[in-house]
Protein backbone atom coordinates (compact mmCIF):
# COMPACT_ATOMS: atom_id res chain seq x y z
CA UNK A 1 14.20 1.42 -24.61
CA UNK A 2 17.12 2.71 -22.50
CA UNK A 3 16.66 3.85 -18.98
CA UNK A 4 18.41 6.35 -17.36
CA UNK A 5 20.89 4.95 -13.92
CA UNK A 6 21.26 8.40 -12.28
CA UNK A 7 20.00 6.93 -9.10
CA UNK A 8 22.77 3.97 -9.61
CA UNK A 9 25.40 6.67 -10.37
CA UNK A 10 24.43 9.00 -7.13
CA UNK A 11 24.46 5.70 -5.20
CA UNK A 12 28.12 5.13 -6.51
CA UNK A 13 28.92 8.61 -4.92
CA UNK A 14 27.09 8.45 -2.01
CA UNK A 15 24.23 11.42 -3.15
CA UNK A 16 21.00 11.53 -2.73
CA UNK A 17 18.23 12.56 -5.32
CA UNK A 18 17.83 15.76 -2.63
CA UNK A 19 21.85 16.52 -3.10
CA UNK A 20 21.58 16.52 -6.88
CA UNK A 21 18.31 18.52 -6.89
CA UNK A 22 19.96 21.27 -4.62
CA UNK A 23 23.49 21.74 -6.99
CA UNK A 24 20.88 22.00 -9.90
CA UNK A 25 19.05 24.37 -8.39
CA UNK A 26 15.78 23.14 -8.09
CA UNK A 27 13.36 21.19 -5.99
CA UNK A 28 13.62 16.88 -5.95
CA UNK A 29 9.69 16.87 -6.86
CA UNK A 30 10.92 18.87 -10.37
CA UNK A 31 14.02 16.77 -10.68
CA UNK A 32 12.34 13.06 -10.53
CA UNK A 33 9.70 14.45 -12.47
CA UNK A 34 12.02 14.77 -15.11
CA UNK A 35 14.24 11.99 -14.56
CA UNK A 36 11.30 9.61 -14.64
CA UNK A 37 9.58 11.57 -17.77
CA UNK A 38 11.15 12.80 -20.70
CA UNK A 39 14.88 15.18 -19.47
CA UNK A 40 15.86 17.61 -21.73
CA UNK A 41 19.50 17.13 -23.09
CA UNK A 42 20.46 20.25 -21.36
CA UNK A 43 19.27 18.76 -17.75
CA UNK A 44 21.09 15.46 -18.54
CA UNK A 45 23.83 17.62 -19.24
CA UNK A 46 23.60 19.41 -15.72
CA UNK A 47 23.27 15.66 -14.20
CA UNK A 48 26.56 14.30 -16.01
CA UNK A 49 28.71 16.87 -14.85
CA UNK A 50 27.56 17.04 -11.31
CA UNK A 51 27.96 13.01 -11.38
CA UNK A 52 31.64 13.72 -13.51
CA UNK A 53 30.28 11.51 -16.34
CA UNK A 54 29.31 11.43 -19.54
CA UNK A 55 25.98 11.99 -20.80
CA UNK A 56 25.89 8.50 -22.18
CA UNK A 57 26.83 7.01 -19.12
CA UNK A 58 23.69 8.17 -17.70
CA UNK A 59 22.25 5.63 -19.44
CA UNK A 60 21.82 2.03 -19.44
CA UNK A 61 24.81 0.00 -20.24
CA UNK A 62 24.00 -1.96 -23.36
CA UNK A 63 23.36 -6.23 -22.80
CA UNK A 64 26.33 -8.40 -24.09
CA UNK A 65 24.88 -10.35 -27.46
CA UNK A 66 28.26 -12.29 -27.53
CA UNK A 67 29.80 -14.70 -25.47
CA UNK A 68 32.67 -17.14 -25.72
CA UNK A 69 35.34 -18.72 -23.95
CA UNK A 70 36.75 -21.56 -22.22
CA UNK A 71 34.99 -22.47 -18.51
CA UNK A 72 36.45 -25.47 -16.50
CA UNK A 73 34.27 -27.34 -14.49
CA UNK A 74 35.16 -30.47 -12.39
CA UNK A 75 38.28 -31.15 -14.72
CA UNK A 76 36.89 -30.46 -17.47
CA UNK A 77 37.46 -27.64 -20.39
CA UNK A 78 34.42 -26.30 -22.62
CA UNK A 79 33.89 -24.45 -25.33
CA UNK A 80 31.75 -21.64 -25.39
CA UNK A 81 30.80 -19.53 -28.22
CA UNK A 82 27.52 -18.05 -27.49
CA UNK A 83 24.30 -17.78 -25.29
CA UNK A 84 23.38 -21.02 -26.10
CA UNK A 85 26.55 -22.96 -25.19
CA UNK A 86 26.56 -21.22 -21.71
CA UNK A 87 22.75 -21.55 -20.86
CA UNK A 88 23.47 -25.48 -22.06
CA UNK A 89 26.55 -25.68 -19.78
CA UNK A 90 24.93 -23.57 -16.53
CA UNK A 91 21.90 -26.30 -17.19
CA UNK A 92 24.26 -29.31 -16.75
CA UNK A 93 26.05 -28.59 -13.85
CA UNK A 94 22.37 -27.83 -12.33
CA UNK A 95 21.83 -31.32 -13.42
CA UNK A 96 24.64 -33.06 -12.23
CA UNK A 97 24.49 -30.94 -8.74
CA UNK A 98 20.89 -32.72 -8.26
């Protein structure tokens, strides 16, 4: 399920839930009612341009399922090419810091 970062995205511009209620034209007790329920597409729409973004960025930002690359540690080079590789690699240097 994808939740909504409006309150991120006024923090980013220095707003407040108040600010964004008032350029909306209505009351904050309306406006986190509906950011917290169900917001029509035509308040998210209202949001994103008062916040200069797109609707989709009022949303979530999707988890990275991929990872690779190359980390040195202590000299030495390794290989990773998913999740896996770099849980395994933060693991060791737990290890070896212990």
């Amino acid at each position: 399920m994808e939740t909504l970062r409006i309150k991120e995205l006024l923090k980013l511009r220095g707003m407040t839930l108040i600010q964004l209620a008032e350029k909306i034209g209505i009351n904050r007790v309306n406006l986190s009612s509906s950011i917290n329920g169900n917001p029509t597409l035509d308040r998210l729409k209202q949001i994103a341009k008062i916040l200069e973004v797109n609707v989709s960025e009022l949303f979530t930002e999707p988890v990275i399922s991929e990872v690779s690359g190359f980390l040195e540690f202590d000299g030495e080079i390794h290989k990773i090419t998913n999740l896996s590789d770099l849980e395994s690699f933060v693991e060791n240097i737990k290890n070896r810091n212990n």
